[in-house]
C-alpha atoms as a PDB file:
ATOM      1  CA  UNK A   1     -22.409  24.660  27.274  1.00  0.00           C
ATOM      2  CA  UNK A   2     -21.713  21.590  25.960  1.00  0.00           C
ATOM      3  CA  UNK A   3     -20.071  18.386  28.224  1.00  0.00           C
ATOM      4  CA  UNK A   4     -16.822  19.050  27.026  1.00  0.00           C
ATOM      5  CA  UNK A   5     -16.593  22.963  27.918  1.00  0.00           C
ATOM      6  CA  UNK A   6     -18.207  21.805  31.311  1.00  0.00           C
ATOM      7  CA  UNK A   7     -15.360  19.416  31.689  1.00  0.00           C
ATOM      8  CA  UNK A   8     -13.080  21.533  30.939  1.00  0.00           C
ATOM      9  CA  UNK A   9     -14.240  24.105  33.114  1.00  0.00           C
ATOM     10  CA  UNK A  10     -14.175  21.822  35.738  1.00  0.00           C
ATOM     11  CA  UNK A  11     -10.026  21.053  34.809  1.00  0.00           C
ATOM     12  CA  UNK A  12      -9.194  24.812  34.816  1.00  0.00           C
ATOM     13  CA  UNK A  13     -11.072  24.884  38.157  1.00  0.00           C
ATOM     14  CA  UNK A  14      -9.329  21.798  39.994  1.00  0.00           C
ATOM     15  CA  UNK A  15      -6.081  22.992  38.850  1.00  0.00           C
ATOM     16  CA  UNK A  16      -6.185  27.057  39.431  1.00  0.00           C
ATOM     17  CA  UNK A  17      -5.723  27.939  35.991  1.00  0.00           C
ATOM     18  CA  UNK A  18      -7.508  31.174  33.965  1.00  0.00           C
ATOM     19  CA  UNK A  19      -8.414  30.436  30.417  1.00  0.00           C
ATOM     20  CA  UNK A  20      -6.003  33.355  29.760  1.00  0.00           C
ATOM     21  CA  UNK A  21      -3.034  30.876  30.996  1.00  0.00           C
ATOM     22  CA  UNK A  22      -4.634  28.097  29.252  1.00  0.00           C
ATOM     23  CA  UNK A  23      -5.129  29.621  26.170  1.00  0.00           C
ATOM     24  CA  UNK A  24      -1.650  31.253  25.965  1.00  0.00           C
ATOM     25  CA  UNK A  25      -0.102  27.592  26.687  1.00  0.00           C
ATOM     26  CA  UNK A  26      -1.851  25.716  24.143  1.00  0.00           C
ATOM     27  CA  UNK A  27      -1.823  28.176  21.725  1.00  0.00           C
ATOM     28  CA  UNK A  28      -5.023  29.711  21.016  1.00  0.00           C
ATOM     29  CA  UNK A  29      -7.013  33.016  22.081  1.00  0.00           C
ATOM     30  CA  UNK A  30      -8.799  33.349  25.320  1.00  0.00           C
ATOM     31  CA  UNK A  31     -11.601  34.420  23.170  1.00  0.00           C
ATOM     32  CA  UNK A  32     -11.335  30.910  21.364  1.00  0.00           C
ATOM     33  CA  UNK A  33     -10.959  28.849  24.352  1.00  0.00           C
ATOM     34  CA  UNK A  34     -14.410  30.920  25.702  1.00  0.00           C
ATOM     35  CA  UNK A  35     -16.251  30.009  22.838  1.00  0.00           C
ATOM     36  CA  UNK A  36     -14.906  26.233  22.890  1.00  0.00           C
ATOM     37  CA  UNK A  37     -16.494  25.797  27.023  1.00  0.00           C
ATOM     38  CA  UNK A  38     -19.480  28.019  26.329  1.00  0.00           C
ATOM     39  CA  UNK A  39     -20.423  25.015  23.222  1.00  0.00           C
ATOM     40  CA  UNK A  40     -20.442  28.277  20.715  1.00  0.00           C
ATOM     41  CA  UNK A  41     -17.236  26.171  18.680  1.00  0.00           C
ATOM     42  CA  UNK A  42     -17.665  22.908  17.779  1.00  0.00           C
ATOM     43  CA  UNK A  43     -15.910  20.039  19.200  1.00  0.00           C
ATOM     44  CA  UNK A  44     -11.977  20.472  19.442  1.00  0.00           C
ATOM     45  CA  UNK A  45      -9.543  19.199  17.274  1.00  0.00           C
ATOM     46  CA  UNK A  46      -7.446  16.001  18.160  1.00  0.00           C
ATOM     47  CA  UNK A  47      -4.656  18.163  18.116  1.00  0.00           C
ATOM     48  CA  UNK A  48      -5.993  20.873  20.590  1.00  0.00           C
ATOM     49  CA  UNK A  49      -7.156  17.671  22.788  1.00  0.00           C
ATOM     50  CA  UNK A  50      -3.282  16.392  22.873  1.00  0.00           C
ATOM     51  CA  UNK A  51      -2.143  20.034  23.924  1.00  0.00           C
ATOM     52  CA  UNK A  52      -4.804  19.977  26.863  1.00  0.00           C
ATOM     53  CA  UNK A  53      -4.033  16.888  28.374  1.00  0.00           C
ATOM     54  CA  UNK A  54      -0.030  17.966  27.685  1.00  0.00           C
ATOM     55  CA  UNK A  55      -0.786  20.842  29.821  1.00  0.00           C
ATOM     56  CA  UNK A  56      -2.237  19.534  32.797  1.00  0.00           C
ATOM     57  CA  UNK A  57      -0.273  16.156  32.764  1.00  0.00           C
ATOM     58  CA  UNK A  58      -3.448  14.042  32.472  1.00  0.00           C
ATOM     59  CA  UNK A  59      -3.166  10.279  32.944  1.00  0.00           C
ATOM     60  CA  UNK A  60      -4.450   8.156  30.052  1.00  0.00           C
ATOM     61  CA  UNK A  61      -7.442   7.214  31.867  1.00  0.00           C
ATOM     62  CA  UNK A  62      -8.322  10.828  32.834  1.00  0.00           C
ATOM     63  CA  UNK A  63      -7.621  11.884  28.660  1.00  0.00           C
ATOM     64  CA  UNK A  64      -9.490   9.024  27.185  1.00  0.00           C
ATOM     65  CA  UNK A  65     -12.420  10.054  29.267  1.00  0.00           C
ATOM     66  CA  UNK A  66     -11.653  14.111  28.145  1.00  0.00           C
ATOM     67  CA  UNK A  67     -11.521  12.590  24.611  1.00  0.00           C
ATOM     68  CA  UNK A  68     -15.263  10.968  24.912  1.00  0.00           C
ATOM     69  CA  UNK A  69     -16.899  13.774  26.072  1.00  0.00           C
ATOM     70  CA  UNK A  70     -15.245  15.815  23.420  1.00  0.00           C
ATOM     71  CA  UNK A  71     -16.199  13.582  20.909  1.00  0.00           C
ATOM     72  CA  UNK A  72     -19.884  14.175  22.125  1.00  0.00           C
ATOM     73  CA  UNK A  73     -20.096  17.605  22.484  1.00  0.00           C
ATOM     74  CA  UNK A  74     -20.712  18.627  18.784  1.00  0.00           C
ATOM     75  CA  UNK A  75     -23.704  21.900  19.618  1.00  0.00           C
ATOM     76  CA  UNK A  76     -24.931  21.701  15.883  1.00  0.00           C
ATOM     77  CA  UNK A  77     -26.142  17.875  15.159  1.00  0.00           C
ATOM     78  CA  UNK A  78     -27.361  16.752  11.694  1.00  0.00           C
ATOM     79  CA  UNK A  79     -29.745  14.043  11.359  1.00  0.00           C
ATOM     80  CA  UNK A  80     -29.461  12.410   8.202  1.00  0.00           C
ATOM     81  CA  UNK A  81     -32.371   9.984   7.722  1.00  0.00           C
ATOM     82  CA  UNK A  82     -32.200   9.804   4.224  1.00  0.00           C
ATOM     83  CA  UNK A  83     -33.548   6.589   3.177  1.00  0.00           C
ATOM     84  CA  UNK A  84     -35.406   5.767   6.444  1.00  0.00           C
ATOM     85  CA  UNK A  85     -39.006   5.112   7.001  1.00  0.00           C
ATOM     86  CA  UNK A  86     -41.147   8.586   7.304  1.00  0.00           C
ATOM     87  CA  UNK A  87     -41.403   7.671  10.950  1.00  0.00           C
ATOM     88  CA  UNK A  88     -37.510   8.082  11.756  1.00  0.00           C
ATOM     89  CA  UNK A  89     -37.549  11.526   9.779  1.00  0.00           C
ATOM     90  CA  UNK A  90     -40.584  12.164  11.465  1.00  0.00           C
ATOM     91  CA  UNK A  91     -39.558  11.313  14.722  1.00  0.00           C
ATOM     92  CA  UNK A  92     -35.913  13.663  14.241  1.00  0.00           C
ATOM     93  CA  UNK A  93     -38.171  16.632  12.943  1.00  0.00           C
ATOM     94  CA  UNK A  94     -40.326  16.424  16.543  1.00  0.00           C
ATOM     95  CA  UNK A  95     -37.020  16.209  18.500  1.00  0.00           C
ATOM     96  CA  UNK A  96     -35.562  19.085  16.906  1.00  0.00           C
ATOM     97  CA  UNK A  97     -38.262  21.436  17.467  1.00  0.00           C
ATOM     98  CA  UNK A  98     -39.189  20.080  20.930  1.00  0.00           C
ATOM     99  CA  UNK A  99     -35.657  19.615  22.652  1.00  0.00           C
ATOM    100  CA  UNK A 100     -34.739  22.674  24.064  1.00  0.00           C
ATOM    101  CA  UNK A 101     -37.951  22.573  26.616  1.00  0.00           C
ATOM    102  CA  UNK A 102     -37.203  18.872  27.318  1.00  0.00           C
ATOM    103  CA  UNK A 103     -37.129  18.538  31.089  1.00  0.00           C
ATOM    104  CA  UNK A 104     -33.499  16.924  32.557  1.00  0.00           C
ATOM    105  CA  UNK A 105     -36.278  13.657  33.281  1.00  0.00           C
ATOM    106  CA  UNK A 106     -37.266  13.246  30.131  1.00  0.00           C
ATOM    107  CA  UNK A 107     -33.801  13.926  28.537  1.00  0.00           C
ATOM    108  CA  UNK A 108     -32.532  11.800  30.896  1.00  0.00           C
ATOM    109  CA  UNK A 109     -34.976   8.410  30.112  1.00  0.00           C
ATOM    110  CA  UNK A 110     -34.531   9.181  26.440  1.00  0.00           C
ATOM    111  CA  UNK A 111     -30.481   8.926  26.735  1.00  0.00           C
ATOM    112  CA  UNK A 112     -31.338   5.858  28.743  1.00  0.00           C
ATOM    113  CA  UNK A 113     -33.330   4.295  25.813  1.00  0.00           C
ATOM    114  CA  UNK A 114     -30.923   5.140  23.129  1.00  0.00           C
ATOM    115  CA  UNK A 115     -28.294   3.131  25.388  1.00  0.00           C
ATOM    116  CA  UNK A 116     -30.391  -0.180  25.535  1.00  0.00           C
ATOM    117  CA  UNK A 117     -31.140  -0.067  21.660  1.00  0.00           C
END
């Protein structure tokens, strides 16, 4: 799942709404809209974000934060580090293979690293 189908989730949940109703308000399948929480589609349109927030009335505050968390909840990253020192490429390679048995610690003190750089 990716944050943005978690938030979503989360929405749906606070406000009683299936993804059946959600999906037939905004315009897509149920199948699509299962996909987008479950981080098997990649991040949703600008568009689709505008008839979300339509939907469930969200303040700006509220759909700026939606927007963020959409914006970084692409499932299929690509690290380009053409150019770069061998490290960097390196260094992307060992993530890659490594981060799905990251513990939520170590993910955790790495996203806190990034943020101070």
């Amino acid at each position: 799942m990716t944050p943005f189908g978690e938030a979503l989730r989360q929405l749906r949940a606070k406000k009683g709404v299936t993804q059946r109703q959600l999906a037939e308000a905004i315009g897509v399948t149920p199948a699509y809209l299962s996909a987008l929480e479950h981080g098997k589609r990649g991040r949703p349109t600008f568009e689709l974000l505008q008839r979300i927030t339509g939907y469930f009335n969200i303040i700006w505050d509220e759909a700026e934060e939606l927007f963020r968390v959409a914006e970084a909840s692409r499932p299929k990253v690509v690290l380009d580090t053409t150019g770069l020192a061998p490290a960097y490429t390196a260094f992307a390679n060992a993530l890659a293979a490594r981060i799905r048995s990251l513990p939520p610690d170590v993910l955790e003190e790495m996203r806190r690293l990034l943020q101070k750089a």
